[in-house]
Protein backbone atom coordinates (compact mmCIF):
# COMPACT_ATOMS: atom_id res chain seq x y z
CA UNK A 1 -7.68 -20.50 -17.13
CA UNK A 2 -5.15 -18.45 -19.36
CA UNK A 3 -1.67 -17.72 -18.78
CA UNK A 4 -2.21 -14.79 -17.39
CA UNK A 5 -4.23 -16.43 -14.25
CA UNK A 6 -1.49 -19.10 -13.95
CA UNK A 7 0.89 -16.33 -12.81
CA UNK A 8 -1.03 -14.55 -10.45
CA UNK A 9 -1.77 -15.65 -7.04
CA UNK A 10 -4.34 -17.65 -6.38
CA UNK A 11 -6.62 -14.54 -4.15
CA UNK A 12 -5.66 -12.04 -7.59
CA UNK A 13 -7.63 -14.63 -9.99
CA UNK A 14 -10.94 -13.40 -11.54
CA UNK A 15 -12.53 -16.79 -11.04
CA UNK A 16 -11.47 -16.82 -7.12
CA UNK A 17 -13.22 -13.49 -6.73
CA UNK A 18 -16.03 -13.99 -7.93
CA UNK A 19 -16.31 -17.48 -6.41
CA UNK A 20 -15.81 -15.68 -2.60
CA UNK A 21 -18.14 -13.03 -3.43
CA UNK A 22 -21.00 -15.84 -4.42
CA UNK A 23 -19.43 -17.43 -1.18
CA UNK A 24 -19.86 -14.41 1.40
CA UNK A 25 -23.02 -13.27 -0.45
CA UNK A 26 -24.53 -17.09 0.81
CA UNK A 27 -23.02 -16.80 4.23
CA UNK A 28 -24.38 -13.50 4.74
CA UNK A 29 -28.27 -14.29 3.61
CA UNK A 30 -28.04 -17.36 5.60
CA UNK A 31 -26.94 -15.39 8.59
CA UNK A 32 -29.91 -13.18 8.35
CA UNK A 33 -32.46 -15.80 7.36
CA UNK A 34 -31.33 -17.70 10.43
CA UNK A 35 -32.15 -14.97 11.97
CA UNK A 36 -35.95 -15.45 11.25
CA UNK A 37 -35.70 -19.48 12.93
CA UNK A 38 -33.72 -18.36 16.19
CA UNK A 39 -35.21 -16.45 18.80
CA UNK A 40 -32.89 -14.54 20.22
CA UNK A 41 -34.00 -12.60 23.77
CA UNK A 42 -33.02 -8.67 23.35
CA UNK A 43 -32.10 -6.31 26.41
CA UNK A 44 -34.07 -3.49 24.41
CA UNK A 45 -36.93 -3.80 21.57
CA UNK A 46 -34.49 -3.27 18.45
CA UNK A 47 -31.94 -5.83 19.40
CA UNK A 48 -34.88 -8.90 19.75
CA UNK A 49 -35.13 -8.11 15.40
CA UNK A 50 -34.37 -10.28 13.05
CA UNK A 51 -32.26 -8.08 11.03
CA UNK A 52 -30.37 -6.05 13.94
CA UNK A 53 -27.04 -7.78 13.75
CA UNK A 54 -26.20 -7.97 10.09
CA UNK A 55 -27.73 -3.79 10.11
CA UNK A 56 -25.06 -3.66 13.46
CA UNK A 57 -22.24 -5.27 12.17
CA UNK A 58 -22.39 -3.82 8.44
CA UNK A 59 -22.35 -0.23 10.52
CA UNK A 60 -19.84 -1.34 12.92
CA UNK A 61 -17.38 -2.25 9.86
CA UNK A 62 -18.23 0.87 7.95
CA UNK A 63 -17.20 2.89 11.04
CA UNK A 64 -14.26 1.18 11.63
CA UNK A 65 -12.85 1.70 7.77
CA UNK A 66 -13.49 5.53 8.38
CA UNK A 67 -12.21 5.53 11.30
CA UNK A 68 -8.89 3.98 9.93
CA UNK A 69 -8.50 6.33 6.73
CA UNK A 70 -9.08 8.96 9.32
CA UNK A 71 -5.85 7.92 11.31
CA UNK A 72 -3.82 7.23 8.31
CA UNK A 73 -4.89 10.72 6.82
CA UNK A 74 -3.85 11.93 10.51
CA UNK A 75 -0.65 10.17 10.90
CA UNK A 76 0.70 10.05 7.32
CA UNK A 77 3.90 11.32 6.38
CA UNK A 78 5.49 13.12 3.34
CA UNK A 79 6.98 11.15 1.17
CA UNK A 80 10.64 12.29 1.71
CA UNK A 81 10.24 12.33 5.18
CA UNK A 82 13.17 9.79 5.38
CA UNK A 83 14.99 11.88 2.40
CA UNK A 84 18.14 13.73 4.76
C-alpha cells in the first residue's frame, strides 16, 4: 500500500474496489447458478426461469437510476438560486 492509499478512506482504495467487484461479481453468479438447483413455482411461464430474477432485478435497478437522473434533471436548481 503507498502513501497515497493510507490517506484515503478505506471504500476510495484501489485494492478495496477491486476486491468488492471480485466480491459482487461471486455473489451475483452464485445467485443465478442457484438458480439452476432451486425450483422455484412461477405464476406465469417466464417467472418459473432460471435466469428471470437477476434479468428482473438488473432492469428494475437500471430503471430506477433513470428514473432518478430524470427527477434531479426535473427538480434541479441554478446554481445562484440562493445568490439574493
Amino acid at each position: 500500500m503507498n502513501d497515497d492509499d493510507k490517506n484515503k478512506h478505506w471504500l476510495m482504495r484501489e485494492k478495496t474496489i477491486r476486491r468488492l467487484w471480485i466480491g459482487t461479481t461471486i455473489v451475483l453468479l452464485a445467485t443465478v447458478v442457484a438458480g439452476f438447483f432451486v425450483s422455484l413455482p412461477g405464476h406465469f411461464n417466464v417467472d418459473g426461469q432460471f435466469w428471470f430474477f437477476a434479468a428482473y432485478g438488473f432492469f428494475t435497478c437500471a430503471v430506477m437510476v433513470f428514473a432518478a437522473k430524470a427527477l434531479g434533471f426535473i427538480l434541479k436548481r441554478r446554481d445562484t438560486y440562493y445568490d439574493d
